[in-house]
C-alpha atoms as a PDB file:
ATOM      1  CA  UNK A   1       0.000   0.000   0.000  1.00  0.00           C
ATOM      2  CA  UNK A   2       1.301   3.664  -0.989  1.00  0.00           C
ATOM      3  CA  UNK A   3       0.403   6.337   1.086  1.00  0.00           C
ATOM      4  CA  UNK A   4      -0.640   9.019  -0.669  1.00  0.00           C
ATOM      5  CA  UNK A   5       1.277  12.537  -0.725  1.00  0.00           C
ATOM      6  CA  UNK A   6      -0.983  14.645   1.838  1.00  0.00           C
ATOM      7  CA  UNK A   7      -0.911  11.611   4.186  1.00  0.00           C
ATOM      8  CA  UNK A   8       2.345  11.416   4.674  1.00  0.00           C
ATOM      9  CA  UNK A   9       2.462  14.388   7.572  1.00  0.00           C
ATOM     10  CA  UNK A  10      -0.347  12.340   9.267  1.00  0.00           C
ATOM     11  CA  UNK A  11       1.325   9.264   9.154  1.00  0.00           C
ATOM     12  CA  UNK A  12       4.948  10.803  10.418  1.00  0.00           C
ATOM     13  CA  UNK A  13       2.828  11.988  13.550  1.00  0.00           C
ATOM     14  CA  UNK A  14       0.824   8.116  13.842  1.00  0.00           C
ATOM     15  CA  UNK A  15       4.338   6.842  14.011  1.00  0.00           C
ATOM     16  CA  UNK A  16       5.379   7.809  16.742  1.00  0.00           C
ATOM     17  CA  UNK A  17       3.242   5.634  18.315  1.00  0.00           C
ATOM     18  CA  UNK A  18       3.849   2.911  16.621  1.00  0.00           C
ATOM     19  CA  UNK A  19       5.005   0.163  17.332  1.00  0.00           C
ATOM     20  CA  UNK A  20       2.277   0.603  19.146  1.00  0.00           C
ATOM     21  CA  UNK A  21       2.738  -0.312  23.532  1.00  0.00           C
ATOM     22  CA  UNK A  22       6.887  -0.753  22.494  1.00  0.00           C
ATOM     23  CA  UNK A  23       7.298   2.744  22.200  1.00  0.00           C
ATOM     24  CA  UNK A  24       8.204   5.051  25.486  1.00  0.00           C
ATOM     25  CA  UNK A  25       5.218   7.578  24.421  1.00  0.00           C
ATOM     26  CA  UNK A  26       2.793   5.243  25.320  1.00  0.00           C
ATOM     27  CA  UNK A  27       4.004   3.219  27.797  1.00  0.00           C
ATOM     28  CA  UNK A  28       5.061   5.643  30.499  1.00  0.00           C
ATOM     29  CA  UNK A  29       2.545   6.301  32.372  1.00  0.00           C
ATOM     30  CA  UNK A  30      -1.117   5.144  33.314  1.00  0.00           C
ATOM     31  CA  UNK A  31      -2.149   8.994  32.802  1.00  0.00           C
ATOM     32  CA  UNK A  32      -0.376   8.695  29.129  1.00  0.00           C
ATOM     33  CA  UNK A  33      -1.860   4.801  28.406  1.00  0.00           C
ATOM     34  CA  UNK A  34      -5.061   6.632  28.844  1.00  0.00           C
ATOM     35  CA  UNK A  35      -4.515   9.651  27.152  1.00  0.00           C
ATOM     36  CA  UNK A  36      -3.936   7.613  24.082  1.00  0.00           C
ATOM     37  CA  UNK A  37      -6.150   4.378  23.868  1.00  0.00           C
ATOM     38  CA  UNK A  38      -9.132   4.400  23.102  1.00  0.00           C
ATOM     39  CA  UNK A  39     -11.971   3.319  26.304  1.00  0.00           C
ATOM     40  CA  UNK A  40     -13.532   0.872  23.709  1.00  0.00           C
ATOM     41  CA  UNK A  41     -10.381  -0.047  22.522  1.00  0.00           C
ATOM     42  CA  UNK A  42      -9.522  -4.028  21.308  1.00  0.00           C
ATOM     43  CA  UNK A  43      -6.193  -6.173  20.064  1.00  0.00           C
ATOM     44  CA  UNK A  44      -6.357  -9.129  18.380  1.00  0.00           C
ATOM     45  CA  UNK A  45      -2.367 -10.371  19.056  1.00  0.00           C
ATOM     46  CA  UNK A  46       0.273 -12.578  16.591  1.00  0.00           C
ATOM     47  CA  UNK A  47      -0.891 -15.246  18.251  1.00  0.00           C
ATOM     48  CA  UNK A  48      -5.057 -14.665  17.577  1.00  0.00           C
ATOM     49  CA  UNK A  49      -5.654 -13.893  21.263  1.00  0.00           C
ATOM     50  CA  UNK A  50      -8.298 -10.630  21.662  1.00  0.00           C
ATOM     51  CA  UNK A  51      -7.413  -8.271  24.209  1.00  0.00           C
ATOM     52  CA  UNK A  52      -9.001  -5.829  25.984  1.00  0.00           C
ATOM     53  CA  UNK A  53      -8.206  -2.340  26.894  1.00  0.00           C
ATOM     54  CA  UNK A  54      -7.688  -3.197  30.403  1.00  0.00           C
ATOM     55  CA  UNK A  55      -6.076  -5.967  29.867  1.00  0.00           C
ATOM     56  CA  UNK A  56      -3.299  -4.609  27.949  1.00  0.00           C
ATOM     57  CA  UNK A  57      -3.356  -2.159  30.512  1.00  0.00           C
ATOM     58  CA  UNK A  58      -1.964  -4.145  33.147  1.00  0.00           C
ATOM     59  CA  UNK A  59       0.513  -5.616  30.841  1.00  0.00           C
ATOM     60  CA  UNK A  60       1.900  -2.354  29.977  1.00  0.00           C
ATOM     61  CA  UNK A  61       1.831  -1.692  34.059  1.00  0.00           C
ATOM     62  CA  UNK A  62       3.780  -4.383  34.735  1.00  0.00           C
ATOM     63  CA  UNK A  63       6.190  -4.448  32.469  1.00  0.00           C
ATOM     64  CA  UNK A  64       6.751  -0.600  33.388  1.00  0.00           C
ATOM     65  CA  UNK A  65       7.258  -1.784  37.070  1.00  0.00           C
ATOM     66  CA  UNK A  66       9.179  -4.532  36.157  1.00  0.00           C
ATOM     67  CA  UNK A  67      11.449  -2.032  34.814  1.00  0.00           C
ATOM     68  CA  UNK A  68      11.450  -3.823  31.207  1.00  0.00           C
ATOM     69  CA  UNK A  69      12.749  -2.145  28.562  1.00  0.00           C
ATOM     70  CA  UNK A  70       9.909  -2.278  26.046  1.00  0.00           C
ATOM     71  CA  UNK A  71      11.043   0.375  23.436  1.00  0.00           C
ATOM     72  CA  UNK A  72      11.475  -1.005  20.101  1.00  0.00           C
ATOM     73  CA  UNK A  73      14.476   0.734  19.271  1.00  0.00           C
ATOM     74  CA  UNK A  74      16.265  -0.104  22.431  1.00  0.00           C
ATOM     75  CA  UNK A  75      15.146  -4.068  21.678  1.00  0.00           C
ATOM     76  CA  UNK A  76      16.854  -3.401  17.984  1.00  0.00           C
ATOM     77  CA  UNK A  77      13.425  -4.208  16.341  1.00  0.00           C
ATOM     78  CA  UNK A  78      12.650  -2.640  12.938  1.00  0.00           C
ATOM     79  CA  UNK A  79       9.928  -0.847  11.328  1.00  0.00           C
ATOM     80  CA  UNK A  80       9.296  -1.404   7.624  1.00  0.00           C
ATOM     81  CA  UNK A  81       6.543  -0.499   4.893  1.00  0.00           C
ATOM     82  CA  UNK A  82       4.473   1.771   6.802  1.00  0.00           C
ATOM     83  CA  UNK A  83       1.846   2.996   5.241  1.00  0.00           C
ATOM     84  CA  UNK A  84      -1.602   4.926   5.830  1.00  0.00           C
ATOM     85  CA  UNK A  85      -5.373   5.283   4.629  1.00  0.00           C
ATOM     86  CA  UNK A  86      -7.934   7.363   5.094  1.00  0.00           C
ATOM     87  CA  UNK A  87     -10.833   4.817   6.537  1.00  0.00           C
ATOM     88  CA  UNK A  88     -13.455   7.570   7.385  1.00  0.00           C
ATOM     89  CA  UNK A  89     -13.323  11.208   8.195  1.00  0.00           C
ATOM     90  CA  UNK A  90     -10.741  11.612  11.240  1.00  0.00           C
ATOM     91  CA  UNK A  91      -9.890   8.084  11.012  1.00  0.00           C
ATOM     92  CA  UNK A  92      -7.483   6.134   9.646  1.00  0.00           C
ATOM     93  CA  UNK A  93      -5.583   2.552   9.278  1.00  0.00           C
ATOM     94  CA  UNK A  94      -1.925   2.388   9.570  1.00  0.00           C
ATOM     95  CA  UNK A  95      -0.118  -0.779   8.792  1.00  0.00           C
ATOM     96  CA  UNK A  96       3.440  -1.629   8.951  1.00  0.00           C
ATOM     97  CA  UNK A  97       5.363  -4.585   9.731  1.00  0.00           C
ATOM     98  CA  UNK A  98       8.081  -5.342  12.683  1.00  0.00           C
ATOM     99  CA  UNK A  99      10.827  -7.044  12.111  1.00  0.00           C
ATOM    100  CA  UNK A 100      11.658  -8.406  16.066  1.00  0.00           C
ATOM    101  CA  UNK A 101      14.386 -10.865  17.224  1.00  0.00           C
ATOM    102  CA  UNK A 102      12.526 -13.639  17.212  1.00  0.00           C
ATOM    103  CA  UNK A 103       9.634 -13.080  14.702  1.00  0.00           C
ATOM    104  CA  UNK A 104       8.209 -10.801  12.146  1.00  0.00           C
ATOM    105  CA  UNK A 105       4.915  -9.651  12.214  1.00  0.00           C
ATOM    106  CA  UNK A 106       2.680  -7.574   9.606  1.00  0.00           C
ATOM    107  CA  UNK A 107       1.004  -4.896  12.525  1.00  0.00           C
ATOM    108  CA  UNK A 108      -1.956  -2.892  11.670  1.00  0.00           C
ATOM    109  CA  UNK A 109      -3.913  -0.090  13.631  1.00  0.00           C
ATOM    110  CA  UNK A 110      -6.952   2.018  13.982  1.00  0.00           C
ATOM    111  CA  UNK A 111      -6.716   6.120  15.127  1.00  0.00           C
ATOM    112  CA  UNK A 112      -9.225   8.720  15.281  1.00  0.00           C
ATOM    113  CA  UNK A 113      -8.382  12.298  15.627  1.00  0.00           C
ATOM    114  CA  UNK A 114     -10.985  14.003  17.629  1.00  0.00           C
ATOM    115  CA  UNK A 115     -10.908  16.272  20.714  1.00  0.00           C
ATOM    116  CA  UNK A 116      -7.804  17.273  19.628  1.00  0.00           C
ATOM    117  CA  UNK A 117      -5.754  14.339  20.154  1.00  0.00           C
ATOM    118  CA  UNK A 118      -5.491  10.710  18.752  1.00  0.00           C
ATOM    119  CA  UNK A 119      -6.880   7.804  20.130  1.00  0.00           C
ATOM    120  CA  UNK A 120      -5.854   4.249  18.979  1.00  0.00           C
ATOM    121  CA  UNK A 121      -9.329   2.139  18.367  1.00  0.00           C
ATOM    122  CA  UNK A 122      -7.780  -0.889  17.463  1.00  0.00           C
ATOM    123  CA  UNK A 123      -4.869  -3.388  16.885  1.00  0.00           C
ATOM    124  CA  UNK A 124      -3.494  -6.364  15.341  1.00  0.00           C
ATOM    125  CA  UNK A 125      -0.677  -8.342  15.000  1.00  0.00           C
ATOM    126  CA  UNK A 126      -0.434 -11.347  12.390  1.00  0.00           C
ATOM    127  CA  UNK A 127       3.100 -13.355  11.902  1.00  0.00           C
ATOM    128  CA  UNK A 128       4.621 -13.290   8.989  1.00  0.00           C
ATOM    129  CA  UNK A 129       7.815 -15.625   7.190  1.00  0.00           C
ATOM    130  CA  UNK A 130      10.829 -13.641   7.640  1.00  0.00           C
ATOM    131  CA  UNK A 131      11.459 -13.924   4.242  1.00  0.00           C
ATOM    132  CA  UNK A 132       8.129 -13.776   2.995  1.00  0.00           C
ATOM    133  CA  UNK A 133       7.762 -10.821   0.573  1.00  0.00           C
ATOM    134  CA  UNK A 134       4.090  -9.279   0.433  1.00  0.00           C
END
């Protein structure tokens, strides 16, 4: 998918969330986790597991009091291919795919601008070959 030419700004901004809950911005606190995620938010994971918004919650939580590093660029994973569309007005898909140590994943998600300030909607995660070329 090719984003087009007055989505890229948009798209800059969206990733900077993304990957989304391995990136500091989202993680840090529970103030900033809610700031960000949507209350009717879902995740359907790599591994076909839904989530809920609470549930990821206290994943997030934990791994913050753990004092995990869950950053994708401290972990060395890569971003590749993102890309963006325009799915209705103020909303749109983003879809990229990670590259981790141990896996690669195609990743999409689902924001909404509104109230000045994005809100993530939704989220998936589907595993990929590593050497599988879309």
């Amino acid at each position: 998918m090719t984003t087009p030419h007055e989505l890229r700004p948009i798209l800059d901004e969206l990733m900077e969330f993304e990957p989304l809950f391995h990136r500091t911005r989202v993680a840090m606190s529970r103030a900033e986790f809610d700031a960000v995620v949507d209350p009717e938010f879902r995740e359907i994971g790599a591994s076909g597991a839904r989530y809920t918004r609470d549930y990821v919650q206290s994943v997030v939580a934990s791994r913050r009091l753990r004092g995990e590093v869950n950053d994708a660029a401290e972990l060395g994973w890569r971003v590749d291919r993102p890309a963006l569309s325009r799915i209705a007005p103020d909303t749109y898909l983003v879809t990229y795919r990670l590259a981790q140590a141990h896996r690669v994943t195609e990743r999409s998600s689902i924001w909404r601008f509104a109230e000045n300030r994005w809100s993530v909607l939704f989220h998936q995660g589907t595993v990929v070959e590593s050497g599988l070329e879309a």
